[in-house]
C-alpha atoms as a PDB file:
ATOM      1  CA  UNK A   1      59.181  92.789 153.850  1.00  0.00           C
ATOM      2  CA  UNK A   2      57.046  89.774 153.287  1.00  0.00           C
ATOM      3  CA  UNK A   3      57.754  86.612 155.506  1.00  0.00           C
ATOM      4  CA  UNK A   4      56.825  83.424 153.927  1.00  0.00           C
ATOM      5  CA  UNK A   5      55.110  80.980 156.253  1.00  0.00           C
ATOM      6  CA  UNK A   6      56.237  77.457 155.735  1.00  0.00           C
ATOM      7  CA  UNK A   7      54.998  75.286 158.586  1.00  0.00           C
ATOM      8  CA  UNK A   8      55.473  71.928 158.083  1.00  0.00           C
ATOM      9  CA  UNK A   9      56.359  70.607 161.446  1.00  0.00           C
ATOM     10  CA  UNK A  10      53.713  70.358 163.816  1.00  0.00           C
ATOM     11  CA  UNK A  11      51.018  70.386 161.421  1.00  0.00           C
ATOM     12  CA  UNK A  12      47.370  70.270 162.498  1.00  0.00           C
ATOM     13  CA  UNK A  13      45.560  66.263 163.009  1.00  0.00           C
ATOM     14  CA  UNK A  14      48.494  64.567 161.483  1.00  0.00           C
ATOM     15  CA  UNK A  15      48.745  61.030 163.237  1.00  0.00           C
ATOM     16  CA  UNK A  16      52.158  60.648 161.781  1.00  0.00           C
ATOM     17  CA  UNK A  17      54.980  62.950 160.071  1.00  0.00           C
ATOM     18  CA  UNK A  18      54.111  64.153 156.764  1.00  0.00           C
ATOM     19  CA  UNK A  19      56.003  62.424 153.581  1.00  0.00           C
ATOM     20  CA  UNK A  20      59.139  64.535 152.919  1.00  0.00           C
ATOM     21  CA  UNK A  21      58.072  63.795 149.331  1.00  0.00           C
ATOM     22  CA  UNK A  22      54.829  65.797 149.604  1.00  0.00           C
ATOM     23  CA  UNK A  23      56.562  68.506 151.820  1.00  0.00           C
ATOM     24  CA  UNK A  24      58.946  68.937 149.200  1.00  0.00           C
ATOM     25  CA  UNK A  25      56.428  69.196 146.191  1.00  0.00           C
ATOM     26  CA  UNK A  26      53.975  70.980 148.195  1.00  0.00           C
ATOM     27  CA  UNK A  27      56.867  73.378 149.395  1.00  0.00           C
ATOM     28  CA  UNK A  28      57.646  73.911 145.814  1.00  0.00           C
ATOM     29  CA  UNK A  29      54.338  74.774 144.401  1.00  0.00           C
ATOM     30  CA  UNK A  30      53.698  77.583 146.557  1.00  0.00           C
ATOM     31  CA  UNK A  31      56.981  78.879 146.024  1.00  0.00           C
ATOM     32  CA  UNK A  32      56.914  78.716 142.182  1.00  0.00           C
ATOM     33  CA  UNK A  33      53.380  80.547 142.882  1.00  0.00           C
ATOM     34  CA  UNK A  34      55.004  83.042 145.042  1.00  0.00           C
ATOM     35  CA  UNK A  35      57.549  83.870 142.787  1.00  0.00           C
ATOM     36  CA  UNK A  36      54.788  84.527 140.192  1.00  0.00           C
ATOM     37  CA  UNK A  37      55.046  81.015 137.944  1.00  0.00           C
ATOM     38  CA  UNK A  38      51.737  80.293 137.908  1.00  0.00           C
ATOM     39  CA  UNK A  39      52.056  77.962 135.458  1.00  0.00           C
ATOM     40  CA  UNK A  40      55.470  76.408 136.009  1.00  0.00           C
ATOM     41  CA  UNK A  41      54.119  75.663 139.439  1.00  0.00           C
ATOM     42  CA  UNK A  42      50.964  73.745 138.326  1.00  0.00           C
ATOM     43  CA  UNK A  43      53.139  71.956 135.436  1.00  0.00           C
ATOM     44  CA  UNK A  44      55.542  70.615 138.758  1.00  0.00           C
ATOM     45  CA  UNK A  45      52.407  70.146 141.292  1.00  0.00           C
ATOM     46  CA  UNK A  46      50.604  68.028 138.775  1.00  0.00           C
ATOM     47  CA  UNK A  47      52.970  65.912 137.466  1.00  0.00           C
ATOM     48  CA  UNK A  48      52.480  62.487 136.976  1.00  0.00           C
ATOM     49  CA  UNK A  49      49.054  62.338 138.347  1.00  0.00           C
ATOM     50  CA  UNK A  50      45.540  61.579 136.517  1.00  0.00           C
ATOM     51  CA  UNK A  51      44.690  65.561 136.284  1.00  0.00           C
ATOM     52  CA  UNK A  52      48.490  66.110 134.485  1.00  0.00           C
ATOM     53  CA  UNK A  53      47.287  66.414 130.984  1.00  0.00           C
ATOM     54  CA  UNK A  54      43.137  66.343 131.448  1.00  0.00           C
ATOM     55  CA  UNK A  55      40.236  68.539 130.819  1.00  0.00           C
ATOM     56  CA  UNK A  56      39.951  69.333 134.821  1.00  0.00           C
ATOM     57  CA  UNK A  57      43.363  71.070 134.593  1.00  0.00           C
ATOM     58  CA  UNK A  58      42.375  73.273 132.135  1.00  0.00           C
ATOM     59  CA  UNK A  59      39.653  74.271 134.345  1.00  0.00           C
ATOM     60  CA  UNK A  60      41.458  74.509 137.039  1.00  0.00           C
ATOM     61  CA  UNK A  61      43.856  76.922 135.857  1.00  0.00           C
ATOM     62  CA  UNK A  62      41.186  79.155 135.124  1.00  0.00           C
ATOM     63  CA  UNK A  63      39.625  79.503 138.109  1.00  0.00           C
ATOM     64  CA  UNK A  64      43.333  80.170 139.810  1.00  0.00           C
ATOM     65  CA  UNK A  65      44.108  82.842 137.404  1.00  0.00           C
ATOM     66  CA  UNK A  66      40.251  83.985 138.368  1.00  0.00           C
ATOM     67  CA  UNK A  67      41.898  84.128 141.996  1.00  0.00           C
ATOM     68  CA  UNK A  68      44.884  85.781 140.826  1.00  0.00           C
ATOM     69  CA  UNK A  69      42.859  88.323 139.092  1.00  0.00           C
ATOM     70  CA  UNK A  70      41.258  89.039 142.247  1.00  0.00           C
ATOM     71  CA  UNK A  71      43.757  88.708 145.057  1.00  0.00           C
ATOM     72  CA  UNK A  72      47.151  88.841 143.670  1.00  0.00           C
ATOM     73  CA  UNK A  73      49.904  85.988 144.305  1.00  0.00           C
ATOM     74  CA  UNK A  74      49.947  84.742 147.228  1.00  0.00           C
ATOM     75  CA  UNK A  75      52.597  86.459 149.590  1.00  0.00           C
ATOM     76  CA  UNK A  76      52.945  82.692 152.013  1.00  0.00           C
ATOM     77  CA  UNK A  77      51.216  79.795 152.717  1.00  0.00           C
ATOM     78  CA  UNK A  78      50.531  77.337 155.760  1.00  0.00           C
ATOM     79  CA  UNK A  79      49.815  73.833 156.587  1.00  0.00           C
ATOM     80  CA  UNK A  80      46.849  73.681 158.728  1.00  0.00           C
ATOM     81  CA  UNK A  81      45.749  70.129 158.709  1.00  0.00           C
ATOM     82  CA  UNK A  82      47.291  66.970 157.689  1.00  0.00           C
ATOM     83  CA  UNK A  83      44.685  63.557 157.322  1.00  0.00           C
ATOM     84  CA  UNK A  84      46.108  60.452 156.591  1.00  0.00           C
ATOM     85  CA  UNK A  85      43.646  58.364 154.629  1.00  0.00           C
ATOM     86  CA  UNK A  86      45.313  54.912 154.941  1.00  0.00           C
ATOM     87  CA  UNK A  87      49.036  54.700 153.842  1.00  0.00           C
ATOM     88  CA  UNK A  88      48.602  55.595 150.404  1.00  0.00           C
ATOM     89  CA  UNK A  89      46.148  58.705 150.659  1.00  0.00           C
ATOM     90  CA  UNK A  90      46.762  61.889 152.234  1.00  0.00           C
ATOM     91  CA  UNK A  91      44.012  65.506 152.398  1.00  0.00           C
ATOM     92  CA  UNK A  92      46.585  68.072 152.962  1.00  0.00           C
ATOM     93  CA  UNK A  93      44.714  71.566 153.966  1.00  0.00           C
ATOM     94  CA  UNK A  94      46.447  74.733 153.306  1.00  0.00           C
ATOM     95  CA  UNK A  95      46.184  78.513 153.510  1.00  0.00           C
ATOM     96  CA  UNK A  96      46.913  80.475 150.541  1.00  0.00           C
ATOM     97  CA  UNK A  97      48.256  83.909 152.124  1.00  0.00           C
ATOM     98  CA  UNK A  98      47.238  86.398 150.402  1.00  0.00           C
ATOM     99  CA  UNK A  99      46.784  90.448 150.744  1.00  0.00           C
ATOM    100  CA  UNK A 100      43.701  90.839 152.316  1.00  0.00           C
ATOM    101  CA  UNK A 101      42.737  87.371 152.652  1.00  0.00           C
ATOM    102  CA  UNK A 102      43.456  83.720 152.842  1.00  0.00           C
ATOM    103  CA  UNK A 103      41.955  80.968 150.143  1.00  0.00           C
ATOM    104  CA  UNK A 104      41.657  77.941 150.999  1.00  0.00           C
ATOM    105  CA  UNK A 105      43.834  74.969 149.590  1.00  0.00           C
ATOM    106  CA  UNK A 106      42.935  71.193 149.557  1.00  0.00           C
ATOM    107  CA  UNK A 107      45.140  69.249 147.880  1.00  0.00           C
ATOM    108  CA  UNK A 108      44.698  65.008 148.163  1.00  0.00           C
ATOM    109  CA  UNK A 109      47.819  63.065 147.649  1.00  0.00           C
ATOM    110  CA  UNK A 110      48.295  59.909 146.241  1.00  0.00           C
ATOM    111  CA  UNK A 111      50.839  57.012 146.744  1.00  0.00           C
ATOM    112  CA  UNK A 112      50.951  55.363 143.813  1.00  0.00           C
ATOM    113  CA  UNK A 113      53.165  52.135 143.857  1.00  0.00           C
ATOM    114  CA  UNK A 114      54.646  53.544 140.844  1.00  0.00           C
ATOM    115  CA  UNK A 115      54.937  57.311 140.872  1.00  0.00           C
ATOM    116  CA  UNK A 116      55.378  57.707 144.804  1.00  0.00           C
ATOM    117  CA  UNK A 117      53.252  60.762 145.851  1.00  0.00           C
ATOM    118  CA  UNK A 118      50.700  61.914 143.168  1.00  0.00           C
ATOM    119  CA  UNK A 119      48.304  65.279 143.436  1.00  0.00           C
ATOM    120  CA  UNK A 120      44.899  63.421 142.503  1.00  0.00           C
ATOM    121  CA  UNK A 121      42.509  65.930 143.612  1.00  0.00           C
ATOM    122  CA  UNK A 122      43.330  69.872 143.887  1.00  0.00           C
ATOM    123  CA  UNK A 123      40.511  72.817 144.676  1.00  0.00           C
ATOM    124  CA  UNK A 124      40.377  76.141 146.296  1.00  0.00           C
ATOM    125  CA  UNK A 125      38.178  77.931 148.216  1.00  0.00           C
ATOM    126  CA  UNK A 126      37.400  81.716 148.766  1.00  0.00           C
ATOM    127  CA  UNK A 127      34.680  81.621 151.354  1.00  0.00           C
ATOM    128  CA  UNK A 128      35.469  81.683 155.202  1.00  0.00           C
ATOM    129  CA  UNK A 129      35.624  78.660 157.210  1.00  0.00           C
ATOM    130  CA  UNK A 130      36.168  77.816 160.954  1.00  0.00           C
ATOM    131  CA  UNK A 131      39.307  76.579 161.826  1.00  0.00           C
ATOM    132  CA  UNK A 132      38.813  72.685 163.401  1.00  0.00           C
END
């Protein structure tokens, strides 16, 4: 049976509760992933934010289905590390379960006065790196 890992209490360096708003959307991307809608998920994730319609997603969907090649879908995910950058930027780090590995996530959040919480910046990472 797989266990998904959805730890969003507690997290890592946060100085202050993470935004139920980027729980929520964060929460629902890896879900959507999970359940194998790649592209359903990115559609939700990206919404509303500068990389929405823009040459940069394009590439990043390539790269994920790259990952997805390699690894699978992701079985679970976890929220390692929380930074607030101000009030209206957040670096949310997570861990992409996977098989036989985990990929890194990094996913900076936006609050725009406007659109609340925004994905700005997304990337992934296969290498290894020490936990802080």
């Amino acid at each position: 049976m797989v266990m998904l890992l959805l730890l969003l209490g507690g997290i890592g360096s946060a100085a202050q509760p993470l935004p139920v708003a980027v729980q929520e959307r964060t929460a629902a991307f890896f879900k959507l992933l999970i359940a194998g809608e790649e592209e359903r998920a990115y559609v939700q994730l990206l919404a509303g934010g500068p990389l929405e319609d823009s040459v940069q997603q394009a590439q990043i969907w390539r790269q994920v289905q790259q990952l997805h090649e390699r690894y699978g879908l992701p079985l679970g995910y976890e929220v390692v590390q929380s930074v607030p950058c101000g009030e209206h930027l957040l670096r949310l780090l997570c861990l992409g379960l996977y098989e036989q590995r985990v990929l890194w996530w990094e996913l900076l959040f936006y609050r725009s006065p406007r659109r609340g919480w925004i994905v700005v910046e997304l990337s992934m990472e296969e290498r290894t790196r020490e936990c802080r």
